[in-house]
Every structure is written in structure tokens, then in C-alpha cells.
N, C-alpha and C. Protein backbone atom coordinates (compact mmCIF):
# COMPACT_ATOMS: atom_id res chain seq x y z
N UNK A 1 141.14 143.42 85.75
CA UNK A 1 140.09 144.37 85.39
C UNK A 1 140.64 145.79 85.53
N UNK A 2 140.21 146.27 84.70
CA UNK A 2 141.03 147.85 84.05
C UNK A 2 139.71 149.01 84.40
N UNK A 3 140.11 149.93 85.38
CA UNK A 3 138.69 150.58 85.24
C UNK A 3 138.56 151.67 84.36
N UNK A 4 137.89 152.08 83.31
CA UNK A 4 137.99 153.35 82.58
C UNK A 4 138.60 154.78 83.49
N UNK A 5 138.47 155.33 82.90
CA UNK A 5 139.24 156.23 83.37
C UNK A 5 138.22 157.23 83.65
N UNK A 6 136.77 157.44 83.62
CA UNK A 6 135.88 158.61 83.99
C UNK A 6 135.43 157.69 85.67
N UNK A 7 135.29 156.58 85.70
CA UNK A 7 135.49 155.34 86.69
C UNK A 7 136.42 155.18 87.57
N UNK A 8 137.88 155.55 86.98
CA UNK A 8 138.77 155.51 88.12
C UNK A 8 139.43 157.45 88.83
N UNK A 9 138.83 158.06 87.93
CA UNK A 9 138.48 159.10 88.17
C UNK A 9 137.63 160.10 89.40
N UNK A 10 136.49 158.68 89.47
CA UNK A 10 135.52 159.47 89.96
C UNK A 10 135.44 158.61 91.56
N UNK A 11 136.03 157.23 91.15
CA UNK A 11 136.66 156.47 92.09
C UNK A 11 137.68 156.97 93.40
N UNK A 12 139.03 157.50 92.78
CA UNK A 12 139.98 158.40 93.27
C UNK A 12 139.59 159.41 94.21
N UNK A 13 138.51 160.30 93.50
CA UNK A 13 138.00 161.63 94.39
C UNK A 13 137.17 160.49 95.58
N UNK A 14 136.21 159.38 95.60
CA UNK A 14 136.05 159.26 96.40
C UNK A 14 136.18 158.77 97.74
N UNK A 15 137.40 157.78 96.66
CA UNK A 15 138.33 157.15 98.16
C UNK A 15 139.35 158.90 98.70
N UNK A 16 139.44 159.57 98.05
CA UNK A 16 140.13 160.50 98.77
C UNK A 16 139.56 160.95 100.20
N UNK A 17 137.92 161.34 99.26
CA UNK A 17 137.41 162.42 100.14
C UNK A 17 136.84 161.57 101.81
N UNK A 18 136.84 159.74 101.42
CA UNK A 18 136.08 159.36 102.68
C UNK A 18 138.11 158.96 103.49
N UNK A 19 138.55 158.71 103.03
CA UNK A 19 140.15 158.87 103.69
C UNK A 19 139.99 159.83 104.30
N UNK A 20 140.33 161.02 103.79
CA UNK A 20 140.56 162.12 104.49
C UNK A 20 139.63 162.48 105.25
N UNK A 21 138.48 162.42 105.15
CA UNK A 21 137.33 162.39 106.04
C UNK A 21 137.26 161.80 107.34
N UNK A 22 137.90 160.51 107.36
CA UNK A 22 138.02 159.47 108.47
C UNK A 22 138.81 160.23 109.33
N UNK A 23 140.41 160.89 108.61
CA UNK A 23 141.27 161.81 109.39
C UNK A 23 140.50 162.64 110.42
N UNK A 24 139.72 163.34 109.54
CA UNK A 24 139.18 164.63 110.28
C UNK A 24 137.91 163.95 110.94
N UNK A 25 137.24 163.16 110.69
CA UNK A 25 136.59 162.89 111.72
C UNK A 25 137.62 162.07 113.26
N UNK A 26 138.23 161.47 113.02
CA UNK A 26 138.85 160.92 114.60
C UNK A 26 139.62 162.00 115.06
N UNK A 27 140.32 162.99 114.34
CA UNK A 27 140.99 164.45 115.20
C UNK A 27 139.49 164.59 116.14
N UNK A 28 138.50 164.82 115.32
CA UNK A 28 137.27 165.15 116.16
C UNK A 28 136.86 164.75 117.26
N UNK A 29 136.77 163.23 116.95
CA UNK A 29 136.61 162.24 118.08
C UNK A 29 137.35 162.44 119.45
N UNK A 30 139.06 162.94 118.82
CA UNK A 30 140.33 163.37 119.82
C UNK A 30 139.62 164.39 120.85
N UNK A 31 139.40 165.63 120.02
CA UNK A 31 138.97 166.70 120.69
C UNK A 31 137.88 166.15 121.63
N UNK A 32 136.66 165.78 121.08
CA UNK A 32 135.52 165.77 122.25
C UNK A 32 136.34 164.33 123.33
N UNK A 33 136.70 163.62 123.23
CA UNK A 33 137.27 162.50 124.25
C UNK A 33 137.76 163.57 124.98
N UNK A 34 139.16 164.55 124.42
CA UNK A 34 139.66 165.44 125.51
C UNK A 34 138.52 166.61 126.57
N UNK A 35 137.83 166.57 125.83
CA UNK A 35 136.64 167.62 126.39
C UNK A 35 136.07 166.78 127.49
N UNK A 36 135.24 164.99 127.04
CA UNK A 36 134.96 164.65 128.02
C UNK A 36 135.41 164.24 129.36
N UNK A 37 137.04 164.00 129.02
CA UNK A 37 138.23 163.59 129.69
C UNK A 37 138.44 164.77 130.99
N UNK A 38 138.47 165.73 130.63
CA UNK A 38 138.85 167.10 131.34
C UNK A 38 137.58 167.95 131.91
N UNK A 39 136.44 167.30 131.60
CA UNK A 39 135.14 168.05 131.78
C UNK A 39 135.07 168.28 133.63
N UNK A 40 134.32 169.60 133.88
CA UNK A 40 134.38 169.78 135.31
C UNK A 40 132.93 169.27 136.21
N UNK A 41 131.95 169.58 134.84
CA UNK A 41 130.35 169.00 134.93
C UNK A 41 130.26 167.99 134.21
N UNK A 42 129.04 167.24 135.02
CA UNK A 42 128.89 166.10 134.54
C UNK A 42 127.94 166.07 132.88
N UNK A 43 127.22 166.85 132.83
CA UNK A 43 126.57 167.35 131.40
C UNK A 43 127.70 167.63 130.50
N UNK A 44 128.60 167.92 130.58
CA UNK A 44 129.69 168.57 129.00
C UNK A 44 130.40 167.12 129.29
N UNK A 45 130.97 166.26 130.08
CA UNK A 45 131.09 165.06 129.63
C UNK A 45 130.07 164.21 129.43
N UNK A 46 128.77 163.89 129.36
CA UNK A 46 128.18 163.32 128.66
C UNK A 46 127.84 163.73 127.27
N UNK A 47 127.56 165.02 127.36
CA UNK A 47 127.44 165.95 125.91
C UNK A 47 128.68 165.27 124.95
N UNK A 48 129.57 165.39 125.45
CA UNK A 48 130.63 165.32 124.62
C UNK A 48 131.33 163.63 123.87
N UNK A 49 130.88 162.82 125.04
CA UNK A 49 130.57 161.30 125.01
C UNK A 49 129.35 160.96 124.01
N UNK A 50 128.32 161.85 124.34
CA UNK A 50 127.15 161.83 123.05
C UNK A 50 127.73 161.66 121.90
N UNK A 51 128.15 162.84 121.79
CA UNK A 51 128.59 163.44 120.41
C UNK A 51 129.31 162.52 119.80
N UNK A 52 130.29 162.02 120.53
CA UNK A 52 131.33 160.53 119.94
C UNK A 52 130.41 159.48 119.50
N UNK A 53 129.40 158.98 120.45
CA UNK A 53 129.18 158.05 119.89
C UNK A 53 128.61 157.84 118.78
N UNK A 54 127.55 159.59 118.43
CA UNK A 54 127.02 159.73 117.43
C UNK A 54 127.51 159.88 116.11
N UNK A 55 129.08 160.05 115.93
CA UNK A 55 130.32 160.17 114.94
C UNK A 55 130.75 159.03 114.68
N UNK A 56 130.83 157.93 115.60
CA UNK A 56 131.31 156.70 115.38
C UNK A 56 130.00 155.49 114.50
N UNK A 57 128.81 156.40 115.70
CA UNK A 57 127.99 155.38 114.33
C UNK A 57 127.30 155.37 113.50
N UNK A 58 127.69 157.05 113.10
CA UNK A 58 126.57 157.00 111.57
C UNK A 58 128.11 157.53 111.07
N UNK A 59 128.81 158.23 110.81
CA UNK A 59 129.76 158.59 110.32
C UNK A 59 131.21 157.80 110.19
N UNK A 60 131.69 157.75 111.47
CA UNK A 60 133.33 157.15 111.68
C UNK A 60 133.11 155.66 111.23
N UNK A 61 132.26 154.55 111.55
CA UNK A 61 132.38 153.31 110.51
C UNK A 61 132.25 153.30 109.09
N UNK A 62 130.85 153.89 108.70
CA UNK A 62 130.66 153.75 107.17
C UNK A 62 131.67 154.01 106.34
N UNK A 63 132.24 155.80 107.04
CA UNK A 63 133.66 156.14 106.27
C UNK A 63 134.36 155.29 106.55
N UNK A 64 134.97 154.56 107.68
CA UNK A 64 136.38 153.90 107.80
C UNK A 64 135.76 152.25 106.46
N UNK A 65 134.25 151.91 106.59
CA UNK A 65 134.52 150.67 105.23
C UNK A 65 134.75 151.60 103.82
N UNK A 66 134.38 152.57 103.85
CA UNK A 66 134.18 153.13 102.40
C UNK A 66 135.29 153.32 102.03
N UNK A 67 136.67 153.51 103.27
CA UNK A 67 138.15 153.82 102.57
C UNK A 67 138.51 152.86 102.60
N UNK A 68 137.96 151.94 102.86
CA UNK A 68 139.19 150.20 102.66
C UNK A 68 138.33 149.80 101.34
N UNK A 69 137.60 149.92 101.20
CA UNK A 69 136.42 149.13 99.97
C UNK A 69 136.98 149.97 98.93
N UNK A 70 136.66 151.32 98.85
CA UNK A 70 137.23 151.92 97.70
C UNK A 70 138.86 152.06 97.49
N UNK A 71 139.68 151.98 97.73
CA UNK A 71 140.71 151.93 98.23
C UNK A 71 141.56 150.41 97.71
N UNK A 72 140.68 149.39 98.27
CA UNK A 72 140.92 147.95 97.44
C UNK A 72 140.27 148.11 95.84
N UNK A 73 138.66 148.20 95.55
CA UNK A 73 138.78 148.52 94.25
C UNK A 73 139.64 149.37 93.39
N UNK A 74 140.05 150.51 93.94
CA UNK A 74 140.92 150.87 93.37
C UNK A 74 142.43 150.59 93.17
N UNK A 75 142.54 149.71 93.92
CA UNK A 75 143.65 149.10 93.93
C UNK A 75 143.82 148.50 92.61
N UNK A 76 142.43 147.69 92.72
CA UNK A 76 142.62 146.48 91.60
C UNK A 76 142.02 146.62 90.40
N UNK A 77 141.63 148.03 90.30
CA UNK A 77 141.44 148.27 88.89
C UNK A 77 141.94 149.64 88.56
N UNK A 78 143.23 149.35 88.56
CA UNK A 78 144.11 150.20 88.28
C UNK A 78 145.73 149.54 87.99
N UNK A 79 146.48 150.25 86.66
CA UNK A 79 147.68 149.69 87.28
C UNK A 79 148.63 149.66 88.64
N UNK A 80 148.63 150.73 89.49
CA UNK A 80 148.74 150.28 90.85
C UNK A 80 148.86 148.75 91.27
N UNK A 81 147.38 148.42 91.45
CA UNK A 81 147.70 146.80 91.77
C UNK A 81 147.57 146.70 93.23
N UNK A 82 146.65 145.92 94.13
CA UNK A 82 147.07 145.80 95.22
C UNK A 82 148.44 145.45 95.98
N UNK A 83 149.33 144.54 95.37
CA UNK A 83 150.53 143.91 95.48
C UNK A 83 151.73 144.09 94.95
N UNK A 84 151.94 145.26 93.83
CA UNK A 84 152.93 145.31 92.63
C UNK A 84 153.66 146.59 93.48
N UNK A 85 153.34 147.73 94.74
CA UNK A 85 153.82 148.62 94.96
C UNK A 85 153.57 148.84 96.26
N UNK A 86 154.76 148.90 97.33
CA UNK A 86 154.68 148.60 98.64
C UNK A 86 154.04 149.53 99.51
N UNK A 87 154.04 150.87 98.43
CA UNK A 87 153.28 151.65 99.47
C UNK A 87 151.86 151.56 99.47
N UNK A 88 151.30 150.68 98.39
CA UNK A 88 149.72 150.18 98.01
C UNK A 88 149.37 149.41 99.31
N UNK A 89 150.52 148.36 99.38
CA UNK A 89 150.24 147.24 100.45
C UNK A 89 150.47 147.56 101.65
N UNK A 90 151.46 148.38 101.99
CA UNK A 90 151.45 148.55 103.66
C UNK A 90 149.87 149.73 103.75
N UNK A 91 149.61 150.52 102.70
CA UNK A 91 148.38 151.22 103.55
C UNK A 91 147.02 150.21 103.66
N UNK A 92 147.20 149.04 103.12
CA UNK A 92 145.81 147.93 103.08
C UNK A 92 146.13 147.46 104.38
N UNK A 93 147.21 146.98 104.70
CA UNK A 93 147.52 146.21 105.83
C UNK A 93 147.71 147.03 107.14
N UNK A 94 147.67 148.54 106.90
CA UNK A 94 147.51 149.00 107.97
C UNK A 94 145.87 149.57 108.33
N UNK A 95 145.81 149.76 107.25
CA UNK A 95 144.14 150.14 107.12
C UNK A 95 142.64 148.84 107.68
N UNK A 96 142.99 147.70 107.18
CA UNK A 96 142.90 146.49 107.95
C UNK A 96 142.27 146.56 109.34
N UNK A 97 143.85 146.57 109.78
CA UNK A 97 143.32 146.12 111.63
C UNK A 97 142.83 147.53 112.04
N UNK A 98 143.29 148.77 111.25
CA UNK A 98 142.24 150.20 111.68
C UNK A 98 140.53 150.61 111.28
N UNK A 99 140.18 149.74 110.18
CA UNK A 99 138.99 149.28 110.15
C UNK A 99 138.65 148.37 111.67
N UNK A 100 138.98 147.56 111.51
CA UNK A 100 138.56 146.50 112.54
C UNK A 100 138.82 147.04 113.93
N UNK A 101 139.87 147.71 114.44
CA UNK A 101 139.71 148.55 115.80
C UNK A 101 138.36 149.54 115.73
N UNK A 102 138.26 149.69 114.84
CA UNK A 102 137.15 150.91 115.25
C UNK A 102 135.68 150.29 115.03
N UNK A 103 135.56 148.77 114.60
CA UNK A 103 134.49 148.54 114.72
C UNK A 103 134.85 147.68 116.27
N UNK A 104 135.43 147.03 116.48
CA UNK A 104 135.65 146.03 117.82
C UNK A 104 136.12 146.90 118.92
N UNK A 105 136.96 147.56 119.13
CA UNK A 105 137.31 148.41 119.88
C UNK A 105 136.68 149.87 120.48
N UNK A 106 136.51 150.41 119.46
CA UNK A 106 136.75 152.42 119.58
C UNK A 106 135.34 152.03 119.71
N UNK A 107 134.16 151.54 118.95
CA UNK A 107 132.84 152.02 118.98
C UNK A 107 132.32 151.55 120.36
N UNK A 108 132.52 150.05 120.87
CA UNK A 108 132.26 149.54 121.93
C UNK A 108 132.73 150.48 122.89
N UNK A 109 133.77 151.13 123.65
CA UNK A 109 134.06 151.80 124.01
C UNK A 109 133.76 153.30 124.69
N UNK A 110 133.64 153.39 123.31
CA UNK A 110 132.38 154.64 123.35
C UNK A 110 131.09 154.49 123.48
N UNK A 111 130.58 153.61 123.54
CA UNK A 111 129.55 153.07 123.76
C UNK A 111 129.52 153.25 125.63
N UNK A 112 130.04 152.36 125.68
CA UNK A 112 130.01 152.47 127.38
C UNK A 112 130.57 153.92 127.56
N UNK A 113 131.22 154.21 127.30
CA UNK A 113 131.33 155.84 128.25
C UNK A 113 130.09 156.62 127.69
N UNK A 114 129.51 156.27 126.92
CA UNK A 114 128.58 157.72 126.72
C UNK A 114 127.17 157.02 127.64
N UNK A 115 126.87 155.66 127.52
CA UNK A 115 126.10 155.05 128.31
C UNK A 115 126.29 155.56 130.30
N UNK A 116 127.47 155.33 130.92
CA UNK A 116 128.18 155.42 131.51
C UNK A 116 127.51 157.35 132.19
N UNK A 117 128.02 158.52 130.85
CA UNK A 117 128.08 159.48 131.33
C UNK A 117 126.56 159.83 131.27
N UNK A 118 125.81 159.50 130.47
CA UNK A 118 124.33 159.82 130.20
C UNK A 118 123.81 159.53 131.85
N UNK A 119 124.21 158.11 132.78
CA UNK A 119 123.65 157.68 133.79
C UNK A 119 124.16 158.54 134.56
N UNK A 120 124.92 160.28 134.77
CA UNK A 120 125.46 160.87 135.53
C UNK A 120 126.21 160.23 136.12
N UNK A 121 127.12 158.74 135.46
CA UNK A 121 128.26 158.52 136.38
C UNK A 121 129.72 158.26 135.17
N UNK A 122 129.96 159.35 134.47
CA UNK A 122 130.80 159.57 133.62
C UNK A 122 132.00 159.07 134.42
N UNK A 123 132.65 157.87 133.83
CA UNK A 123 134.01 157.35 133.56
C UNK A 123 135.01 157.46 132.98
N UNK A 124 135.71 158.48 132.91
CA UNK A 124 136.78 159.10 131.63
C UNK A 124 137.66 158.18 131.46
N UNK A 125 137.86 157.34 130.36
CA UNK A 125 139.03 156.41 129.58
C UNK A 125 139.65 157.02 129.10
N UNK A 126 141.06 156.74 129.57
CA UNK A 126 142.17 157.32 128.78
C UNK A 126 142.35 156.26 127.64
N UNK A 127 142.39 155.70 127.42
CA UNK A 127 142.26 154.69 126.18
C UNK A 127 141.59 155.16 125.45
N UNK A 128 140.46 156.28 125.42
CA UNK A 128 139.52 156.64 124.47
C UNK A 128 139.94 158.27 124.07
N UNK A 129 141.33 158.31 124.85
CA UNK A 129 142.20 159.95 124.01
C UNK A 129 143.14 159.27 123.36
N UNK A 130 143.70 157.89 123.60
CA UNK A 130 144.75 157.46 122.85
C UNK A 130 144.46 156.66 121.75
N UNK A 131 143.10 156.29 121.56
CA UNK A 131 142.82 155.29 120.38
C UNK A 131 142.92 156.62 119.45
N UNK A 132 142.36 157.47 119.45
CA UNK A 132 142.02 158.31 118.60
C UNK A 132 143.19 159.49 117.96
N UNK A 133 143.92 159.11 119.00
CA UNK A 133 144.93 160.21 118.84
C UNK A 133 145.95 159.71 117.77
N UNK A 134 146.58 157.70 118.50
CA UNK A 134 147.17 156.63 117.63
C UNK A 134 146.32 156.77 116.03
N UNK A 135 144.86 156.47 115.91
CA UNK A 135 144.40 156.61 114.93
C UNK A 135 144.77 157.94 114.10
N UNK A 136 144.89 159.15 114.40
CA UNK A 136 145.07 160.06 113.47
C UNK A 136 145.98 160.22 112.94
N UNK A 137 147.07 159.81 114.04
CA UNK A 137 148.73 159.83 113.31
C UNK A 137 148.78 158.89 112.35
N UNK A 138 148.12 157.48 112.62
CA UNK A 138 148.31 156.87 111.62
C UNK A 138 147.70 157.43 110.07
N UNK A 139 146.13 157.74 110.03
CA UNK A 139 145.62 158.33 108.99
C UNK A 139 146.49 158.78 108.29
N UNK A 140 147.39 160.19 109.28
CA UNK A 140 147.91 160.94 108.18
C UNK A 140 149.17 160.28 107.85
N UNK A 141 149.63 159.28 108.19
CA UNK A 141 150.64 158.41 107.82
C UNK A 141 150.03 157.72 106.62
N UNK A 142 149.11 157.61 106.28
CA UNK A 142 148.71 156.53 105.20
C UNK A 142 148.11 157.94 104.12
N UNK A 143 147.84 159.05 104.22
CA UNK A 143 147.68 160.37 103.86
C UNK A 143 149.00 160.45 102.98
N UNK A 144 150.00 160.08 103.90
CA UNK A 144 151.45 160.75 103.20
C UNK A 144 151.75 159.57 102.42
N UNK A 145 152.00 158.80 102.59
CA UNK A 145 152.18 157.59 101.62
C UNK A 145 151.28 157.64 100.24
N UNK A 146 149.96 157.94 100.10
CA UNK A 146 149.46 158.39 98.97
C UNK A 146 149.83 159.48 97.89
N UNK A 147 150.62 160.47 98.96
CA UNK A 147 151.12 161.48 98.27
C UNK A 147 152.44 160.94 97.75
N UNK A 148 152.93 160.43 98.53
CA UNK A 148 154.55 160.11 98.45
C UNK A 148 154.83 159.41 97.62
N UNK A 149 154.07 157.89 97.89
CA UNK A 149 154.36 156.98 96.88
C UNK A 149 155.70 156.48 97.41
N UNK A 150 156.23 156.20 97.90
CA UNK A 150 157.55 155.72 98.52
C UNK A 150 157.73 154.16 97.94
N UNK A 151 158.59 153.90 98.20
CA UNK A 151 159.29 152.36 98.30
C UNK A 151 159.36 151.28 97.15
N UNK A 152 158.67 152.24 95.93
CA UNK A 152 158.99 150.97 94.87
C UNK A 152 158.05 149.59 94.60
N UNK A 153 158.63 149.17 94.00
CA UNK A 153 157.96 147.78 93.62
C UNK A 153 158.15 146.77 94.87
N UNK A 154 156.95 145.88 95.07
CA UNK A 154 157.29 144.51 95.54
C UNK A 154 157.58 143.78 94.50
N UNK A 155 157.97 142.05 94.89
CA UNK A 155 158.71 141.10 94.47
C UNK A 155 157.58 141.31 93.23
N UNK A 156 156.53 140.91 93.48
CA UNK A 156 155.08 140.31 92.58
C UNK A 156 155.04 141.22 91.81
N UNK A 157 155.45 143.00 91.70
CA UNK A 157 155.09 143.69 90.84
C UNK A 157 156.14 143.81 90.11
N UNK A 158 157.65 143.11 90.16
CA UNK A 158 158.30 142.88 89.15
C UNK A 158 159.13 144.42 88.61
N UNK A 159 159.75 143.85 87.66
CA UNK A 159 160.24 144.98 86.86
C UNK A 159 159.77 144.94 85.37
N UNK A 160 159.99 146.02 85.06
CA UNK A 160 158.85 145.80 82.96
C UNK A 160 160.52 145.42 82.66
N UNK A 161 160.15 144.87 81.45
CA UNK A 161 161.25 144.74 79.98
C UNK A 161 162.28 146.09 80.42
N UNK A 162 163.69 145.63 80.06
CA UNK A 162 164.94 146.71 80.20
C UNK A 162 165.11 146.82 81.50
N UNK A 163 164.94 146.47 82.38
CA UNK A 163 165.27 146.26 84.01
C UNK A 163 165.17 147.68 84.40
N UNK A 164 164.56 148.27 84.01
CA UNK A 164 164.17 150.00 84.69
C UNK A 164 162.52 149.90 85.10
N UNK A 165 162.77 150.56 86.59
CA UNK A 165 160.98 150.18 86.88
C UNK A 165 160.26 151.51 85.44
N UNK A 166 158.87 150.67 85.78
CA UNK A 166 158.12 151.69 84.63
C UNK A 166 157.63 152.56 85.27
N UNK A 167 156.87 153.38 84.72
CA UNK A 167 156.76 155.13 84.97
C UNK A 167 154.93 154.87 86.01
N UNK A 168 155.31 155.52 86.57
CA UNK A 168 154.04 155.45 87.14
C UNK A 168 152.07 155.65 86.38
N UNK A 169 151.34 155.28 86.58
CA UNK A 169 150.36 155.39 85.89
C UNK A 169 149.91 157.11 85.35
N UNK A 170 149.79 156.60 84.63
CA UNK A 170 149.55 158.15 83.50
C UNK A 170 148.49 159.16 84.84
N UNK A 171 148.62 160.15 84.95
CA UNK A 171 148.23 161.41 85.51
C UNK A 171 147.51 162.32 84.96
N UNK A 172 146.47 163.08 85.24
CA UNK A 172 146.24 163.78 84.88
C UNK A 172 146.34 165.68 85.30
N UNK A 173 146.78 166.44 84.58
CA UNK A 173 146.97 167.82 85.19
C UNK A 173 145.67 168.45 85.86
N UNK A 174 146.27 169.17 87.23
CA UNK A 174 145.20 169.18 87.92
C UNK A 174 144.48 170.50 87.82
């Protein structure tokens, strides 16, 4: 399945904007964890534990399915291809278990510390400056790979006729 092009167009901008979104929301997440982490009162670490949890669950999940969902459709209705170009497939497969940490992991988590700090007995997890921190580097690791495009074809995406890979999908000037 081939998506038109006002379709894969409008597709593109939106897996961009909830990608990059996810970025800048877990830098966020970084910051207030460090705020609640380092807090001297017990109110600016719960404040700040609030605030996380309230990012993780109306914001930080929906975006983190909306960039794997759009992201796979676009995969597969496009020449791209989920499988034909390695930098397609390592960002699915890393994107994957970073969906799934942040629903099994990061939200639970935050859950109890903001539970935790609300009861005036704030517990600072360092696990909850490093999920977020691991998460961003990765983002912008899967950020740069979109730009980059690195590594070529896999086995499955073959080479076209004349043993020269083919040109990447037509572009438009921006």
C-alpha cells in the first residue's frame, strides 16, 4: 500500500512533530526529576513529581504511541518500507522497548514518587533522572538517524536492476 502523497505528506509532519515532541517532553521530565531529586522542601518535590506525572499521562504516552503508530504506517506506506533500510528498522526496534518502558516502567514509577511526595514523604529515585535522561539521548539518536539516513539497504530491501542501490524516495523542496 502506497500512500498518496498529500497523505504521506501530512503523515511525515506528524510523525515528526509527536517524535520530536516525545524528545522535548522527557528533557522535561529530566529537568523536573532533577528539581524533585535536589529539592530542599518538601512542596517543590512534590510540585515537581506532580508535574511528571501529569506529562507522562496525558502527554508522554499518547505521544510516545503516536510516534511508533505513525512512524510504522509510514513506514509501510511508503517506499522506505519497514524492512528494506536499516536505519527504518533499528529506529522501530529501538522505539519498541522505549514505548513499552515508558508505559511499564517510567509511568509506574512516577506514579509512586509523586504518590510518595504528595504524602509529605518524598522519595527521590535516581532511576527516575536516569530513565529520562537514557531516554533523551536515545530520542535524539533516532532524531539523527531520520536525518541521516545511514546504513543502506537490508538483505530484504535488496538491490534494484544494475546492482546500484536506487535513489532515495523522491523529495520535496522545502
Amino acid at each position: 500500500m502506497q500512500l498518496s502523497r498529500p497523505a504521506r505528506r501530512a503523515l511525515l509532519v506528524a510523525h515528526v512533530a509527536v517524535s520530536v515532541g516525545w524528545l522535548g517532553l522527557t528533557t522535561g521530565l529530566l529537568a523536573l526529576g532533577v528539581t524533585g531529586f535536589t529539592a530542599d522542601a518538601p512542596q517543590t518535590a512534590a510540585g515537581a513529581y506532580g508535574a511528571m506525572r501529569i506529562l507522562t499521562d496525558y502527554l508522554v504516552l499518547p505521544v510516545a504511541v503516536l510516534s511508533l503508530a505513525s512512524g510504522v504506517v509510514l513506514a509501510l506506506g511508503t517506499p522506505w518500507g519497514l524492512a528494506r533500510h536499516r536505519w527504518v528498522l533499528t529506529k522501530f526496534w529501538l522505539t519498541l522497548p522505549a514505548v513499552g518502558m515508558t508505559v511499564l516502567a517510567l509511568r509506574p514509577g512516577i506514579d509512586r514518587l509523586a504518590s510518595a511526595a504528595a504524602a509529605d514523604q518524598p522519595a527521590p529515585d535516581p532511576g527516575l533522572l536516569v530513565a529520562p535522561a537514557v531516554a533523551s539521548a536515545l530520542y535524539l539518536f533516532l532524531t539523527a538517524l531520520s536525518v541521516l539516513k545511514p546504513w543502506g539497504r537490508t538483505r530484504r530491501g535488496g538491490r534494484p536492476h544494475g546492482g546500484r542501490p536506487a535513489p532515495p524516495p523522491h523529495r520535496t523542496p522545502h
